[in-house]
N, C-alpha and C. Protein backbone atom coordinates (compact mmCIF):
# COMPACT_ATOMS: atom_id res chain seq x y z
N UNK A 1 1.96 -3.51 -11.45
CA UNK A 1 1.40 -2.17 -11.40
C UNK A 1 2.54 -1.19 -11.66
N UNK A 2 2.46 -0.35 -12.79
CA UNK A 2 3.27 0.65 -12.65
C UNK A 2 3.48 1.51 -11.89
N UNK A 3 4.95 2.23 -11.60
CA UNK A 3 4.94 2.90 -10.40
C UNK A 3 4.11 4.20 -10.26
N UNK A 4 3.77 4.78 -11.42
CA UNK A 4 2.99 5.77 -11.03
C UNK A 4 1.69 5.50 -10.32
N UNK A 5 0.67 4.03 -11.04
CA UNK A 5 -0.24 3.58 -10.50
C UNK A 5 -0.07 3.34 -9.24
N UNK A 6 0.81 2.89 -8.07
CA UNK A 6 1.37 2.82 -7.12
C UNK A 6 1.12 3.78 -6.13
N UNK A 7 1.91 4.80 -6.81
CA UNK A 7 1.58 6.10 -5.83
C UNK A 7 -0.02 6.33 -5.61
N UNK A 8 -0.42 6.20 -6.85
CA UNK A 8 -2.12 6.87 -6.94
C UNK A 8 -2.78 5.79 -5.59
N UNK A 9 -2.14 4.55 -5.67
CA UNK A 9 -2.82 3.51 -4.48
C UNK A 9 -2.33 3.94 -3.24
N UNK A 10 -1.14 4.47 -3.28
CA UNK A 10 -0.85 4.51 -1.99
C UNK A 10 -1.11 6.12 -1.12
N UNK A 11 -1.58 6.69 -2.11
CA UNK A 11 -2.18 8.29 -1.78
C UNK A 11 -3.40 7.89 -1.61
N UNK A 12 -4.04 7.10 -2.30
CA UNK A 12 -5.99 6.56 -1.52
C UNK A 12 -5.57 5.33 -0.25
N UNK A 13 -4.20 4.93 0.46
CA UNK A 13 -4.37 4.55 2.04
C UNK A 13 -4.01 5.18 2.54
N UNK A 14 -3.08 6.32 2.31
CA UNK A 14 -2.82 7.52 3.30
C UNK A 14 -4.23 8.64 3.53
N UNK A 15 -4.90 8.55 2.14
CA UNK A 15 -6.43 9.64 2.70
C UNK A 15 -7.42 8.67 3.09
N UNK A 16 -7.28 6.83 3.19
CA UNK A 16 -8.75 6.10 3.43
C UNK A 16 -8.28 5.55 4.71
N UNK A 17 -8.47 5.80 6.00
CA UNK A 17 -7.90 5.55 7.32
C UNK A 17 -8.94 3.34 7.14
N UNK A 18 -10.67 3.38 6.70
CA UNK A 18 -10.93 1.96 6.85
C UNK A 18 -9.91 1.65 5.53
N UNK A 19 -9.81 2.06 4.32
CA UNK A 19 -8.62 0.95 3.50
C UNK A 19 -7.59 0.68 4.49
N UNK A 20 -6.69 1.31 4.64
CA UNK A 20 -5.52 1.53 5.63
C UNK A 20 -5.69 0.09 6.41
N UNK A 21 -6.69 0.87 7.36
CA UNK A 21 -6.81 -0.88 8.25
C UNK A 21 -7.40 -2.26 7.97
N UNK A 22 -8.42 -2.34 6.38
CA UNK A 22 -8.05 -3.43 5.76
C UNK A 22 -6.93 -4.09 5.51
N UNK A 23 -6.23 -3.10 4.85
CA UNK A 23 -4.37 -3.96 4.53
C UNK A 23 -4.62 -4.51 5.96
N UNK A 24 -4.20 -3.22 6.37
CA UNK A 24 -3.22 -4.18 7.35
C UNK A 24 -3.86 -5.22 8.57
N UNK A 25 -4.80 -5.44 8.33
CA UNK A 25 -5.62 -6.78 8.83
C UNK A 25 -5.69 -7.93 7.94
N UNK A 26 -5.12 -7.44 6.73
CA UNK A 26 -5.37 -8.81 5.29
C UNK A 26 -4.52 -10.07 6.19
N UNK A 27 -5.03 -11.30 6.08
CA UNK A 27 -4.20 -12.17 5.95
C UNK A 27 -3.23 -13.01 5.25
N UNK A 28 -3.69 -12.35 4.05
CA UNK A 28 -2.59 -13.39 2.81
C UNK A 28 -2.48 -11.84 1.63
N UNK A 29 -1.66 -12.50 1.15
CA UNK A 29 -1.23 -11.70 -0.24
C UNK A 29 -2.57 -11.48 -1.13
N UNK A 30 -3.13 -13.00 -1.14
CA UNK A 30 -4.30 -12.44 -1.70
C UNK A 30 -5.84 -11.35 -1.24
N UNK A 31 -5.38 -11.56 0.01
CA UNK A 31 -6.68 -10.72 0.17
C UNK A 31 -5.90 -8.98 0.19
N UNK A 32 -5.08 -9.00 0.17
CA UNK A 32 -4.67 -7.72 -0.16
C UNK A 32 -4.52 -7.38 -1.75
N UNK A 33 -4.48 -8.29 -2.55
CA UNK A 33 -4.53 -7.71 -3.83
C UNK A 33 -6.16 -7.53 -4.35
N UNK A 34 -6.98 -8.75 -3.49
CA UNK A 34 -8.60 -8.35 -3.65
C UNK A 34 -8.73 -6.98 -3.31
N UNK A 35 -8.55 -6.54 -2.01
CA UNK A 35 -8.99 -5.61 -1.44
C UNK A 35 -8.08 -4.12 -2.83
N UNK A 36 -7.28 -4.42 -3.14
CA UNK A 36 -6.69 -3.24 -4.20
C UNK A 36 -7.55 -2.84 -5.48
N UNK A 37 -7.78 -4.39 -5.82
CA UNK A 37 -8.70 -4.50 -7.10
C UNK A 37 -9.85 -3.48 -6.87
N UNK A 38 -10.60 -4.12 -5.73
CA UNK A 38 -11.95 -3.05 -5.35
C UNK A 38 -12.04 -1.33 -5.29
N UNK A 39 -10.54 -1.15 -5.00
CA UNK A 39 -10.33 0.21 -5.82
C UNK A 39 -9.79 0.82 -7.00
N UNK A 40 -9.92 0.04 -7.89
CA UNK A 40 -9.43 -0.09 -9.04
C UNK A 40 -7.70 -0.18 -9.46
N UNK A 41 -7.24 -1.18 -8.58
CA UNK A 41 -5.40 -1.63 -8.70
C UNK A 41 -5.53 -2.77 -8.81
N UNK A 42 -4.78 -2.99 -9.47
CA UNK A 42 -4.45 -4.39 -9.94
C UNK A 42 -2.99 -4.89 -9.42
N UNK A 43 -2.47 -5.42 -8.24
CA UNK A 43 -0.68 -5.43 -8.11
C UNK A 43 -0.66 -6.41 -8.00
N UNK A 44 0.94 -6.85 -8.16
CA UNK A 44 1.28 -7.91 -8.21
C UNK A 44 2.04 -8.41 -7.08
N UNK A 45 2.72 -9.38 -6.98
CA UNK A 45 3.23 -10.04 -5.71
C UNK A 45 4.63 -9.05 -5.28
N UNK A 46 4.94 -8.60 -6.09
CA UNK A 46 6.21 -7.58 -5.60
C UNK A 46 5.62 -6.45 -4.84
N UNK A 47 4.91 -5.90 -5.56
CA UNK A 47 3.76 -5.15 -4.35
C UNK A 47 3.74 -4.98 -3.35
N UNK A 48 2.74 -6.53 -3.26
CA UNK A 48 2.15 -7.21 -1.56
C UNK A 48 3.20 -6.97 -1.13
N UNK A 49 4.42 -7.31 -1.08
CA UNK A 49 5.61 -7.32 -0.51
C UNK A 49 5.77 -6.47 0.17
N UNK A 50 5.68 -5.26 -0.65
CA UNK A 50 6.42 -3.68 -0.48
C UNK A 50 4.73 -3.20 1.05
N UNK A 51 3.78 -3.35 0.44
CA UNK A 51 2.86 -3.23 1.71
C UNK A 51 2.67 -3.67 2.76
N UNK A 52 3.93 -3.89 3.68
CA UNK A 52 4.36 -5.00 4.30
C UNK A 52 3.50 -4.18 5.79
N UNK A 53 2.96 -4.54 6.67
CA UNK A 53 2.73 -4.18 8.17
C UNK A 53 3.11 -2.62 8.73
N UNK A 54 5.15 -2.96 8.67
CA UNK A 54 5.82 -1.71 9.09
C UNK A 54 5.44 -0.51 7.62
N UNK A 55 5.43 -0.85 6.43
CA UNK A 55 4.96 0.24 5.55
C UNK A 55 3.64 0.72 5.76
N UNK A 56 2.81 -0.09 5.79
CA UNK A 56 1.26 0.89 6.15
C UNK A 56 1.23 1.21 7.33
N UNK A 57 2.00 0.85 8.55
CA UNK A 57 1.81 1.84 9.66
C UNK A 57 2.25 2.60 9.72
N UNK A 58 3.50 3.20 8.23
CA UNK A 58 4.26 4.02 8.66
C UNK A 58 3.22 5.36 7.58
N UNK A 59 2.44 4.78 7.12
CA UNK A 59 1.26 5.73 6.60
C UNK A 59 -0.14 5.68 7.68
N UNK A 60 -0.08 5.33 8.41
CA UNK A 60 -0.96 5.96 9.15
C UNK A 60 -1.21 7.04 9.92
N UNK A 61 -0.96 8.10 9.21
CA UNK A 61 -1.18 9.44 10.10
C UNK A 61 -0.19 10.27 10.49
N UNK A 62 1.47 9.52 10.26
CA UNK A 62 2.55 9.65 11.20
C UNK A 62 2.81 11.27 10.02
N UNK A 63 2.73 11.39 9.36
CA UNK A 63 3.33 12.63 8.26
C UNK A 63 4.28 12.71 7.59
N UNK A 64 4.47 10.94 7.57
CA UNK A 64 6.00 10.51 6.76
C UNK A 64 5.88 10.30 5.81
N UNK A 65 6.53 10.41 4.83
CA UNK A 65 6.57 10.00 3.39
C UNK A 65 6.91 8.84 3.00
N UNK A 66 7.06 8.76 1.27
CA UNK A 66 7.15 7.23 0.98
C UNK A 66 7.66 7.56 -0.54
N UNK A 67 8.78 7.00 -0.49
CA UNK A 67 9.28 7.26 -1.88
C UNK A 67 9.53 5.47 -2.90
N UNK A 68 8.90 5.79 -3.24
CA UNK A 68 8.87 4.52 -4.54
C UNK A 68 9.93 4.29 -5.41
N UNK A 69 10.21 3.27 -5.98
CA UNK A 69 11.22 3.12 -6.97
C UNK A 69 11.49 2.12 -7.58
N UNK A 70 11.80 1.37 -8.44
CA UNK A 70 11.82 -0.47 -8.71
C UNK A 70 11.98 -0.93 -7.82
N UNK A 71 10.52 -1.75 -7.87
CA UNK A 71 10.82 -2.55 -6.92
C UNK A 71 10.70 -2.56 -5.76
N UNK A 72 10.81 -1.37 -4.98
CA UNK A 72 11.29 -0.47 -3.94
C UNK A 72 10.54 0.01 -3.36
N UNK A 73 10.17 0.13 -2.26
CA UNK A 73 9.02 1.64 -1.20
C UNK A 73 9.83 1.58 0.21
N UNK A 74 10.18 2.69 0.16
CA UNK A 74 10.56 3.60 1.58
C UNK A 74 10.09 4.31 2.07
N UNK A 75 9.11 3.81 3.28
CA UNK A 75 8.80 4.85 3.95
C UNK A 75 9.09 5.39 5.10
N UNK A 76 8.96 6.25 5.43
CA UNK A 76 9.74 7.30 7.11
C UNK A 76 8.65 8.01 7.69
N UNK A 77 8.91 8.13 8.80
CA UNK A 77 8.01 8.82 9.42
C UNK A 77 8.09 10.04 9.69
């Protein structure tokens, strides 16, 4: 997924509180790339990676940001 596509995914789990807690209930890589598809993303395993537990909780609500980059997602609270 390109990084711009990225952001666009990760700005629809910061405004979809049930996406949000899909991730982060997925059990495998794959059901998190299902669950992406269904909103029209397609990612790949570097991705899954980057959507790790501590990253989507750190989009849940907290008002932290998330800066992207190869490869890369940092987020803060």
């Amino acid at each position: 997924m390109p990084e711009e596509q990225l952001k666009t995914f990760l700005e629809k789990i910061k405004e979809n509180k049930s996406l949000l807690e899909r991730l982060k209930a997925a059990e495998s890589s794959d059901e998190i790339k299902a669950i992406a598809r269904e909103y029209g993303h397609e990612i790949g395993n570097d991705q899954v990676e980057m959507l790790s537990g501590q990253q989507l909780e750190s989009l849940s609500g907290s008002g932290g940001t998330c800066a992207i980059g190869p490869n890369t997602l940092a987020c803060t609270e």
